[in-house]
C-alpha atoms as a PDB file:
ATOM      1  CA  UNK A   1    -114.230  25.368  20.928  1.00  0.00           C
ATOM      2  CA  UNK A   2    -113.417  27.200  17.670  1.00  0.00           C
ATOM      3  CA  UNK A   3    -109.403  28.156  17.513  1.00  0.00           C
ATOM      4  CA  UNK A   4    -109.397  31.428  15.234  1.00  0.00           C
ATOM      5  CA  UNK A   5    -105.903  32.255  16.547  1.00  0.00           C
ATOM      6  CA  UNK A   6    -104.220  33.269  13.336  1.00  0.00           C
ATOM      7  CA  UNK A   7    -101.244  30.135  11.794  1.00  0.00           C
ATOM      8  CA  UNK A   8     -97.472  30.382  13.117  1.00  0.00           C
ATOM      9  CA  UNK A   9     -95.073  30.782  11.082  1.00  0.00           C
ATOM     10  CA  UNK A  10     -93.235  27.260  11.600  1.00  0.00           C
ATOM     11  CA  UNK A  11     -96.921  25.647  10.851  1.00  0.00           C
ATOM     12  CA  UNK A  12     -96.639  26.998   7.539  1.00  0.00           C
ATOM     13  CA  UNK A  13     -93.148  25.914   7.010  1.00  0.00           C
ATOM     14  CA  UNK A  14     -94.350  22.424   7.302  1.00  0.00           C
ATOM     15  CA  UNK A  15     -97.547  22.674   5.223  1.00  0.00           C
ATOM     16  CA  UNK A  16     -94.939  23.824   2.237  1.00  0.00           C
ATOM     17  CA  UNK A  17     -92.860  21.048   2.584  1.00  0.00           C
ATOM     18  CA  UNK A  18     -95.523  17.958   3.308  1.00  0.00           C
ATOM     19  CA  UNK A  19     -97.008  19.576  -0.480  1.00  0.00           C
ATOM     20  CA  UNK A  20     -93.332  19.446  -1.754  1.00  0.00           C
ATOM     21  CA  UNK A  21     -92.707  16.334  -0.725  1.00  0.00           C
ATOM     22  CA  UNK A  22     -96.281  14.902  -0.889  1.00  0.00           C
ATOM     23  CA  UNK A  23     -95.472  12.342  -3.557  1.00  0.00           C
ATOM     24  CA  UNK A  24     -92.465  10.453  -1.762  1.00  0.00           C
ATOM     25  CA  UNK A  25     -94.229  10.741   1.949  1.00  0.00           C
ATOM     26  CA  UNK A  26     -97.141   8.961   0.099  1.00  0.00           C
ATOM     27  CA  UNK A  27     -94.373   6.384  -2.030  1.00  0.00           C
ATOM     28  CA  UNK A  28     -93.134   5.665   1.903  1.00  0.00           C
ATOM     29  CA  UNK A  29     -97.021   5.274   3.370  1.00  0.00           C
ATOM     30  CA  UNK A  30     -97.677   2.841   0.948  1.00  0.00           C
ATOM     31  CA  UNK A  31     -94.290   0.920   1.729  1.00  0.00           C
ATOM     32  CA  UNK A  32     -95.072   0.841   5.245  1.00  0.00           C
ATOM     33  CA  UNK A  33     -98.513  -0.238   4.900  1.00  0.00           C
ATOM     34  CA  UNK A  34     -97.622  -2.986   2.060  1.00  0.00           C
ATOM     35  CA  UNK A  35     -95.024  -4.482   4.488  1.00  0.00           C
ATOM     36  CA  UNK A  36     -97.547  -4.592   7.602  1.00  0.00           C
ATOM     37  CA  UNK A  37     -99.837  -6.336   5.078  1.00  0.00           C
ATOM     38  CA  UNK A  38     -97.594  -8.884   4.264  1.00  0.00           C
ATOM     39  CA  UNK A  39     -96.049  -9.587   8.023  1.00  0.00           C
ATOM     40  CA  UNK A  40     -99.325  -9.676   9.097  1.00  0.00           C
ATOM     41  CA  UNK A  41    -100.331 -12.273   6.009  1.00  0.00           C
ATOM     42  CA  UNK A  42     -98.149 -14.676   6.437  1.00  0.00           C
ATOM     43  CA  UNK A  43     -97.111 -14.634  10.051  1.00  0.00           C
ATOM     44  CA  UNK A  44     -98.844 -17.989  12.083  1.00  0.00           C
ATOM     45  CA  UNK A  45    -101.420 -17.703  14.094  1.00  0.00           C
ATOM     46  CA  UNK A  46    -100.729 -17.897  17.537  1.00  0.00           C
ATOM     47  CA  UNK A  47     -99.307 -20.501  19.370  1.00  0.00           C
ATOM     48  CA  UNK A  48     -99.824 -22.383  15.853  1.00  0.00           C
ATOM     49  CA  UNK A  49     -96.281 -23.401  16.269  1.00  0.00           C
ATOM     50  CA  UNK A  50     -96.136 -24.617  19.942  1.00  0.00           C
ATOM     51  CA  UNK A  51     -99.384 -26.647  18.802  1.00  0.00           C
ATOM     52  CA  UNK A  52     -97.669 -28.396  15.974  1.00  0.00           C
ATOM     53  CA  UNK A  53     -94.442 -29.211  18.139  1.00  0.00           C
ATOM     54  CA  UNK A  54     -96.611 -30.564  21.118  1.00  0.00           C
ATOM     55  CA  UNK A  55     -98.903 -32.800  18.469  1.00  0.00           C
ATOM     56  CA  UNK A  56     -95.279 -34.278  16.868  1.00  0.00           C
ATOM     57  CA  UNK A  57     -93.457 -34.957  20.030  1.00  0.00           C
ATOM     58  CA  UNK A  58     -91.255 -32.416  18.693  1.00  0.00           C
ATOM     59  CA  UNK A  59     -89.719 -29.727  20.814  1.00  0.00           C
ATOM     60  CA  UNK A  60     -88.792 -27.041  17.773  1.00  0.00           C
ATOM     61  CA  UNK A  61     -89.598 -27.236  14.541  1.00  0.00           C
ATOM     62  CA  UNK A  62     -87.103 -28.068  12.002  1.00  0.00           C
ATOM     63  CA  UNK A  63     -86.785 -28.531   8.838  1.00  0.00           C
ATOM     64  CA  UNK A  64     -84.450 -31.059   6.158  1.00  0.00           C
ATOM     65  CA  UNK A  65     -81.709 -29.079   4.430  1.00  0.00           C
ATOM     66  CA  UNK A  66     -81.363 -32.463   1.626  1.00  0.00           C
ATOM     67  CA  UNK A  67     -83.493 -34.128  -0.405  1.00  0.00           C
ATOM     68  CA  UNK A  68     -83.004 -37.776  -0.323  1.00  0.00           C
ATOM     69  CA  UNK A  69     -82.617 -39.014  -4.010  1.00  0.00           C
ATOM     70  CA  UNK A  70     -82.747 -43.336  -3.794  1.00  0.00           C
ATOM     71  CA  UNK A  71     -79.665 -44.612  -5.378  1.00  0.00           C
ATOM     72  CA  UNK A  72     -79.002 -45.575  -9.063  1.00  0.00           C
ATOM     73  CA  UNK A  73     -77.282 -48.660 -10.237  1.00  0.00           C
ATOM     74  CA  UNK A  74     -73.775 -47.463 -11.701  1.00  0.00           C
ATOM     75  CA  UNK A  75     -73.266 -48.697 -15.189  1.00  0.00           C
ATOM     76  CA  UNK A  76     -70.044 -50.168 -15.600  1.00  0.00           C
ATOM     77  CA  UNK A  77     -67.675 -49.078 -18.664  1.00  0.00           C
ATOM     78  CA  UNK A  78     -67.217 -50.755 -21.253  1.00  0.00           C
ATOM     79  CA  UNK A  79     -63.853 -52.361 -20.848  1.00  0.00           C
ATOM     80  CA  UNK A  80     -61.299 -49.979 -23.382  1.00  0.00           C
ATOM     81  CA  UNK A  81     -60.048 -52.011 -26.063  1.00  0.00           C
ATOM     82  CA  UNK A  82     -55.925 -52.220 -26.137  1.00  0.00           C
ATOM     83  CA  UNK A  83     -55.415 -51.304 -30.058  1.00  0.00           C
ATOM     84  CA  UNK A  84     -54.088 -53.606 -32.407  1.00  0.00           C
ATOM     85  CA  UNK A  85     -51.242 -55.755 -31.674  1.00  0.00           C
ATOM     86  CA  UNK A  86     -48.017 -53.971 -32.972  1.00  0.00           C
ATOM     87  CA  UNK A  87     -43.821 -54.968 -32.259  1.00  0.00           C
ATOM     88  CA  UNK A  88     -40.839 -53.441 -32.293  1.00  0.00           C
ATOM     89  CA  UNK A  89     -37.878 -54.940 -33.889  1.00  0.00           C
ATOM     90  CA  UNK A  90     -34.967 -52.931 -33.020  1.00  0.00           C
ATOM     91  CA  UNK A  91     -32.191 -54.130 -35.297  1.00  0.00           C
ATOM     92  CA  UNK A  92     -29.174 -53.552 -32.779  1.00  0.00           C
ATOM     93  CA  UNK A  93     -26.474 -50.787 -34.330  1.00  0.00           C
ATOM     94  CA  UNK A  94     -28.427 -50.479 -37.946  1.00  0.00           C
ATOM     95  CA  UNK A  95     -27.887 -47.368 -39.318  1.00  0.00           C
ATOM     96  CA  UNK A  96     -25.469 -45.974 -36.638  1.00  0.00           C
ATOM     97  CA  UNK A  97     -22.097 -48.105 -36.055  1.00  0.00           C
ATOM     98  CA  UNK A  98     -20.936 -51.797 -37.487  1.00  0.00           C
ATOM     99  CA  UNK A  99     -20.932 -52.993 -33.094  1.00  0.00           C
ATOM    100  CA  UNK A 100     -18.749 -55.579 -32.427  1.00  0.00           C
ATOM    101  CA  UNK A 101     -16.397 -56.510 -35.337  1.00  0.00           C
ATOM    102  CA  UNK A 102     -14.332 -59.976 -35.563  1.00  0.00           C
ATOM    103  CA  UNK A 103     -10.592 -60.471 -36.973  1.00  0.00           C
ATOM    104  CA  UNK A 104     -12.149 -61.549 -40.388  1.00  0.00           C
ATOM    105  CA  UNK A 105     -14.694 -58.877 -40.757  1.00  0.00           C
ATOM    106  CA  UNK A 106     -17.338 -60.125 -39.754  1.00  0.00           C
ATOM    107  CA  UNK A 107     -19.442 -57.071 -37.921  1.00  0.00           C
ATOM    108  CA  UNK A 108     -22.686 -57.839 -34.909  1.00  0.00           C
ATOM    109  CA  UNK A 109     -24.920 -55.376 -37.103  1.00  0.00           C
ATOM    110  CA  UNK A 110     -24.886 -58.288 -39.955  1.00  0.00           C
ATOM    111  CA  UNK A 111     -25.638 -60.632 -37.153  1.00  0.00           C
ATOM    112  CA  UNK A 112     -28.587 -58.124 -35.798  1.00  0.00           C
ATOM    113  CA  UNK A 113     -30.013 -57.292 -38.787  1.00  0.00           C
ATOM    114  CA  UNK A 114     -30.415 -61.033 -40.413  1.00  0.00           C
ATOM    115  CA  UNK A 115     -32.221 -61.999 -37.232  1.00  0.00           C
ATOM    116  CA  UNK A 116     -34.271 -59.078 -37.160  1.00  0.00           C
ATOM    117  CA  UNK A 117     -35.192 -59.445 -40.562  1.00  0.00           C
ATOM    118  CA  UNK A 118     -36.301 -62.831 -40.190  1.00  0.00           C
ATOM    119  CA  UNK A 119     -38.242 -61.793 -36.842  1.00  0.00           C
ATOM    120  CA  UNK A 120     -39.911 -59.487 -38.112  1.00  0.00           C
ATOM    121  CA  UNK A 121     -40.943 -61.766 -41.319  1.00  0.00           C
ATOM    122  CA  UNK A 122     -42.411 -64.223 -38.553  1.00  0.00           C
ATOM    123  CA  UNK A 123     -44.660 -61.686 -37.225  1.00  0.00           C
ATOM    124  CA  UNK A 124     -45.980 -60.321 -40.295  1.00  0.00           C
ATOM    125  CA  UNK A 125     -46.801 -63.987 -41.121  1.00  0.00           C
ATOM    126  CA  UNK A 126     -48.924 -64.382 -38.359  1.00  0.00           C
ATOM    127  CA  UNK A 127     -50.635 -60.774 -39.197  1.00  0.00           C
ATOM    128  CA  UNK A 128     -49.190 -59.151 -36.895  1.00  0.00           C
ATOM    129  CA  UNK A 129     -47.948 -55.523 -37.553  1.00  0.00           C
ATOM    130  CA  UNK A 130     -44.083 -55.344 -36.998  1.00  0.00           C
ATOM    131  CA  UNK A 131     -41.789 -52.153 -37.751  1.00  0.00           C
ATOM    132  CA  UNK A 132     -38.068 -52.994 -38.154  1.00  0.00           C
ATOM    133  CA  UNK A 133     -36.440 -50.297 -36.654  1.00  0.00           C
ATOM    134  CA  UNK A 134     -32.841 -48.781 -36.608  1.00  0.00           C
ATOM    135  CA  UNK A 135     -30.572 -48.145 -33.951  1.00  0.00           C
ATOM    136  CA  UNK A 136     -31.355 -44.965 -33.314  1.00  0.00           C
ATOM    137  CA  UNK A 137     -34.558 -44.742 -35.456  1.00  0.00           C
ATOM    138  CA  UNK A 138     -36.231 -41.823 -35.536  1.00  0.00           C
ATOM    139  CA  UNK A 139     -39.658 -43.513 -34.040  1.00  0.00           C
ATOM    140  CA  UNK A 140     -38.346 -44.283 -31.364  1.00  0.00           C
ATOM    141  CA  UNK A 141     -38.990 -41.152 -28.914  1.00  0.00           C
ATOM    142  CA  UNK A 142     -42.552 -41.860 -28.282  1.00  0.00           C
ATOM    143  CA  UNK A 143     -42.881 -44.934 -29.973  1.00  0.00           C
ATOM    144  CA  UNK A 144     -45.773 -47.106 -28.607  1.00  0.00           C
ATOM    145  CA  UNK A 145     -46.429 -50.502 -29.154  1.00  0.00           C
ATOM    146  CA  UNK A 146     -47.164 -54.180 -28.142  1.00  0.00           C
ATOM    147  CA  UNK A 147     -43.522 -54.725 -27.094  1.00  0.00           C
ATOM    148  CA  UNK A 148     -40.167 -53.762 -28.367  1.00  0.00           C
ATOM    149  CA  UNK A 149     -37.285 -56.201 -28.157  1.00  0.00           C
ATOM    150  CA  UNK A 150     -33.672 -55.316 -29.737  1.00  0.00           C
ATOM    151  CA  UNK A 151     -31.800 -57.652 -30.797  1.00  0.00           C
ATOM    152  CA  UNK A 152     -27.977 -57.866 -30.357  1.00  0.00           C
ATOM    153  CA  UNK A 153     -24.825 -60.355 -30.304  1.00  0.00           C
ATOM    154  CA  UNK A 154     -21.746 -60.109 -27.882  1.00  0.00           C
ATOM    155  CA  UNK A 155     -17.996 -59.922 -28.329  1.00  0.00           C
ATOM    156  CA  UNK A 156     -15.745 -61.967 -31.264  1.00  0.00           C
ATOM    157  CA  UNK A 157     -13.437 -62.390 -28.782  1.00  0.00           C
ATOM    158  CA  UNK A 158     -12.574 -65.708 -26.770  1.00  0.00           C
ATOM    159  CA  UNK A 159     -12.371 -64.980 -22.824  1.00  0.00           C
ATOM    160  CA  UNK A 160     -12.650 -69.123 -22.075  1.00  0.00           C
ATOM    161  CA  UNK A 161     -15.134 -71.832 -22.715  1.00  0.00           C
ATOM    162  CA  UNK A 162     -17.442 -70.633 -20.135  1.00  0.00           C
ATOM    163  CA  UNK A 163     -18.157 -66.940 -22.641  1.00  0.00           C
ATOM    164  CA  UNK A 164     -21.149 -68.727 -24.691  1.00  0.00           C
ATOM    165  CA  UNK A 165     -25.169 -68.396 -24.267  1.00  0.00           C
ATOM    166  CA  UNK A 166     -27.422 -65.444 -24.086  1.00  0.00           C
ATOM    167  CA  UNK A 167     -28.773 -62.619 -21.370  1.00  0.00           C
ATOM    168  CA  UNK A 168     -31.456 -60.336 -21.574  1.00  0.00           C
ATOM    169  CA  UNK A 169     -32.536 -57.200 -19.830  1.00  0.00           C
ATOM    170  CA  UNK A 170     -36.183 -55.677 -19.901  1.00  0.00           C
ATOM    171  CA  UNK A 171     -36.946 -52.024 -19.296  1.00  0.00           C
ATOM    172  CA  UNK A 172     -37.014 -50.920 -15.838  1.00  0.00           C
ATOM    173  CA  UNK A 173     -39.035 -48.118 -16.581  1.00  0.00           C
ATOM    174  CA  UNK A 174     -42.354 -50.316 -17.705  1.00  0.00           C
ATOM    175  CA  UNK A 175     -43.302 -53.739 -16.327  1.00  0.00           C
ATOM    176  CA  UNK A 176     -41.307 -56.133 -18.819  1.00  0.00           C
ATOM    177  CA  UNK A 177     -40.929 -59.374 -16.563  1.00  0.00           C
ATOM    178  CA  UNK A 178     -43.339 -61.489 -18.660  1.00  0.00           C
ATOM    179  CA  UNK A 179     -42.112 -60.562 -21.812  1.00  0.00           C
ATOM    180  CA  UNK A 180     -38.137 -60.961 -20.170  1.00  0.00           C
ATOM    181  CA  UNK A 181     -39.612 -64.869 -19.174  1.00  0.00           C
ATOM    182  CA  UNK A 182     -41.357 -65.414 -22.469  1.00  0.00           C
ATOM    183  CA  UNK A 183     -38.323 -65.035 -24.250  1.00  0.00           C
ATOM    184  CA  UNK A 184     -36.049 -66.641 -22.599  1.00  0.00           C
ATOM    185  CA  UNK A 185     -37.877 -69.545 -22.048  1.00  0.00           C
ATOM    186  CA  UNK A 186     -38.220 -69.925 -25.730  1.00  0.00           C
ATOM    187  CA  UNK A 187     -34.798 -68.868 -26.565  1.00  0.00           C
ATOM    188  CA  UNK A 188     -33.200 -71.272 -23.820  1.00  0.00           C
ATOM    189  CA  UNK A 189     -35.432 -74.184 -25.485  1.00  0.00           C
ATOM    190  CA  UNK A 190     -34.698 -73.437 -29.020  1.00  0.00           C
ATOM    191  CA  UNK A 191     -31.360 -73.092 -28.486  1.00  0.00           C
ATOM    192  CA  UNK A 192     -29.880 -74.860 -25.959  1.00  0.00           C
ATOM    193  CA  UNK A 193     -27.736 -72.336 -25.044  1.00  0.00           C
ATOM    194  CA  UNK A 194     -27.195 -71.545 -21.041  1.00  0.00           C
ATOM    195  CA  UNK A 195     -28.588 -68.051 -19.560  1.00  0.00           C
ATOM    196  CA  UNK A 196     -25.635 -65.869 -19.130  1.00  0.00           C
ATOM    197  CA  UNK A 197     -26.946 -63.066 -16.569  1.00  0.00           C
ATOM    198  CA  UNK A 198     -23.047 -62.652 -15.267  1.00  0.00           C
ATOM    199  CA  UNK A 199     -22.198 -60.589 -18.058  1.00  0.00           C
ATOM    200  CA  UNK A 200     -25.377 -58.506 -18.370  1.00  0.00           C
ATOM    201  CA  UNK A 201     -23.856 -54.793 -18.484  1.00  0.00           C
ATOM    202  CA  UNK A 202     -25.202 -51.510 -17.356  1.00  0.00           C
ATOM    203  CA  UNK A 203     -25.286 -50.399 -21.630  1.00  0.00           C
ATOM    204  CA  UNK A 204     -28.239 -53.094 -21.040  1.00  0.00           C
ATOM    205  CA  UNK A 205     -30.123 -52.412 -18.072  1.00  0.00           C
ATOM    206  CA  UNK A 206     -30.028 -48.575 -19.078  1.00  0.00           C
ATOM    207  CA  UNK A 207     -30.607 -48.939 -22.688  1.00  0.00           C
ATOM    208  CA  UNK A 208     -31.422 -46.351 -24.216  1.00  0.00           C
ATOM    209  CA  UNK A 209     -34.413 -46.997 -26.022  1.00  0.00           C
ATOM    210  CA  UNK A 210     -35.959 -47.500 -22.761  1.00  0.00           C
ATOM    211  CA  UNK A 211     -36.132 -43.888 -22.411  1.00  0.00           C
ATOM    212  CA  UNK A 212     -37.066 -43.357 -25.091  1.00  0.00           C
ATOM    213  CA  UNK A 213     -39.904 -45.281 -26.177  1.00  0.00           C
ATOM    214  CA  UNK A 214     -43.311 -44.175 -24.798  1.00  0.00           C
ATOM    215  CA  UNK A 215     -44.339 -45.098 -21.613  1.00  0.00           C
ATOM    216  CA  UNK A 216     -46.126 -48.242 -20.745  1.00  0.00           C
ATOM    217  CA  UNK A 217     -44.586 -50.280 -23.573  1.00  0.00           C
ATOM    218  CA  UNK A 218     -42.622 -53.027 -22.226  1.00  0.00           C
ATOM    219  CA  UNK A 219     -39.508 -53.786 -23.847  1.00  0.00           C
ATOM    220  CA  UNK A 220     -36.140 -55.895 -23.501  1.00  0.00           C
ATOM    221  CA  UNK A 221     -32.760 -56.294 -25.378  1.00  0.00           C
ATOM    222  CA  UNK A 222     -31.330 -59.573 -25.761  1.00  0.00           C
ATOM    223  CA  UNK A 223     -27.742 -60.291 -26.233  1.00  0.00           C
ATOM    224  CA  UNK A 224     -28.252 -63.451 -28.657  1.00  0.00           C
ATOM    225  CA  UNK A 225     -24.958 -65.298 -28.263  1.00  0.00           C
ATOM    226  CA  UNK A 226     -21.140 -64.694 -28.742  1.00  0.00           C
ATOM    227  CA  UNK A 227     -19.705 -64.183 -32.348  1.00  0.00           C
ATOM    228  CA  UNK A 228     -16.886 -66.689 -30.877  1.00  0.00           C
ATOM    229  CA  UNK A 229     -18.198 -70.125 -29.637  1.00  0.00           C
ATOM    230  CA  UNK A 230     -21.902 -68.874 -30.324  1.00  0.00           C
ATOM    231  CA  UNK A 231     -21.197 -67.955 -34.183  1.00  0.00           C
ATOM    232  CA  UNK A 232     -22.155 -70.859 -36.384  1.00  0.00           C
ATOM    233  CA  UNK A 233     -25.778 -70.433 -34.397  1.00  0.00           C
ATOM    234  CA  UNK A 234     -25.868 -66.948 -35.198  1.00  0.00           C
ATOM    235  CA  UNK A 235     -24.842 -66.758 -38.768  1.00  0.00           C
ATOM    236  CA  UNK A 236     -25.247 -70.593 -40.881  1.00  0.00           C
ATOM    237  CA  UNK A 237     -28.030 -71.237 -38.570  1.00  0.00           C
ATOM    238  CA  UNK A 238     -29.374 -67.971 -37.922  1.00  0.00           C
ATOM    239  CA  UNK A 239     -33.502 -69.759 -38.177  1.00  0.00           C
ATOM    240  CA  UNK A 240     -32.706 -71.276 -35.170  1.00  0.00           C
ATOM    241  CA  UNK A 241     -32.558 -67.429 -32.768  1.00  0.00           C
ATOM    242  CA  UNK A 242     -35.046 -65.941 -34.733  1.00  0.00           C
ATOM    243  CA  UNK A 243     -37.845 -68.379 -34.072  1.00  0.00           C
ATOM    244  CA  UNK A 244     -37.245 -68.444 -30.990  1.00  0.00           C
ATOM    245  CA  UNK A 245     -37.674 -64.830 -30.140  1.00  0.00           C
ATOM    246  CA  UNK A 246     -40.262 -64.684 -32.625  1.00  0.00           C
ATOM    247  CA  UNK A 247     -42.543 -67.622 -29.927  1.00  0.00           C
ATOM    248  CA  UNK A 248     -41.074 -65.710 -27.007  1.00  0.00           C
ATOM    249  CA  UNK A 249     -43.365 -62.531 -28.557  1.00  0.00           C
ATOM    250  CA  UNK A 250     -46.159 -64.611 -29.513  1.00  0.00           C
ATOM    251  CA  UNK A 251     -46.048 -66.379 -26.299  1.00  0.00           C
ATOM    252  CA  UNK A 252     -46.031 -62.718 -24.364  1.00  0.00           C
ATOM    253  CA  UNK A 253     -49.178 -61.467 -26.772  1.00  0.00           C
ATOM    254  CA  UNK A 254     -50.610 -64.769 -25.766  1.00  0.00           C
ATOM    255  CA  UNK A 255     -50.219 -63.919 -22.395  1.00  0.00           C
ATOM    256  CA  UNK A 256     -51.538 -60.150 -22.651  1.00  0.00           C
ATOM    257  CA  UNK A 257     -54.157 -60.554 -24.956  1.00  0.00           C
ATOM    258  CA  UNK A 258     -55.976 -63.850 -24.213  1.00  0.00           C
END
């Protein structure tokens, strides 16, 4: 039956604000009916699931989370070369103090730097790069090399008959052991003196060049004899102590780099 019963007022109060609002109640109509579409779309059928499960033995579903990748073969580094061979000849109190001095003037930096000198020619004969340094050279903080040996002489004065031969002392701070053997094998062979390790002093085992030089370079200091019962060796027959720390080195490069 036909309603002619005239509109209320609230039923127009709606009418005016579904046509105000017409645009974004038709913006939220579409939203609603786009996200049905696509639940409905993509959701399984029925029981698809359960089916699956049952037909794999499986009771859920589950999925990986990693992709296996099959393994490569690491390639290996090549090996880093070590840098060119280069020594340090520290000529023991050059450029800083005259060391040890005897009654007739004779001073240990004379001794020191004659045998350096001659070192250092020995090395540079066999191509190998060798820097004569000072005392306190101003290389030294950082300095890296091969191996650093400084060279030095003990006392003028006579204690007794027993205060001849040599010592040595290698940096505690880098691994000098085979360079320490090296030259004193060589050194006790050349020479024929005896090993005097009884008189090696803390002003050797704390050297200072030892803390100074860069890290990983070994290094020593070698005491090469006493200016008393040692001193014809070290002065008219100086050859003799170079050479032989100049095979200790080669022998410890030998060793190193073979």
């Amino acid at each position: 039956m036909y309603d002619n019963r005239p509109w209320q007022a609230s039923d127009l109060f709606l009418l005016r604000v579904a046509r105000r609002n017409a645009p974004m109640i038709a913006f939220l109509l579409v939203a609603l009916a786009s996200m049905l579409t696509v639940y409905w779309y993509f959701s399984p059928v029925a029981a698809t699931a359960e089916i699956v499960a049952a037909g794999s033995g499986l009771r859920e579903l589950s999925a990986p989370i990693f992709k296996a990748v099959p393994a490569k073969p690491v390639t290996q580094r090549l090996p880093q070369s070590p840098g060119p061979l280069r020594i340090g000849i520290i000529a023991g109190h050059a450029g800083h103090d005259p060391g040890a001095v005897c009654e007739d003037g004779l001073t240990e930096v004379e001794v020191n730097q004659r045998i350096a000198d001659m070192v250092v020619a020995h090395l540079r004969a066999q191509r190998i790069r060798a820097d004569l340094l000072e005392e306190f050279d101003a290389r030294l903080p950082g300095y890296s090399a091969t191996a650093v040996v400084s060279i030095h002489a003990d006392s003028c004065d006579y204690f007794n008959d027993l205060a001849t031969g040599f010592k040595i002392a290698g940096s505690s701070f880098t691994d000098s052991s085979q360079l320490s053997i090296c030259v004193e094998q060589a050194y006790r062979l050349a020479t024929s003196l005896p090993y005097h390790a009884n008189t090696i002093t803390p002003h050797m085992t704390d050297y200072h060049a030892f803390r100074q030089i860069a890290p990983g370079t070994p290094a020593i200091i070698i005491e090469t004899g006493f200016m008393n019962l040692d001193r014809k060796l070290l002065t008219t027959r100086a050859e003799i102590p170079a050479r032989a720390i100049s095979d200790g080195i080669l022998c410890f490069i030998r060793e190193v780099r073979p």
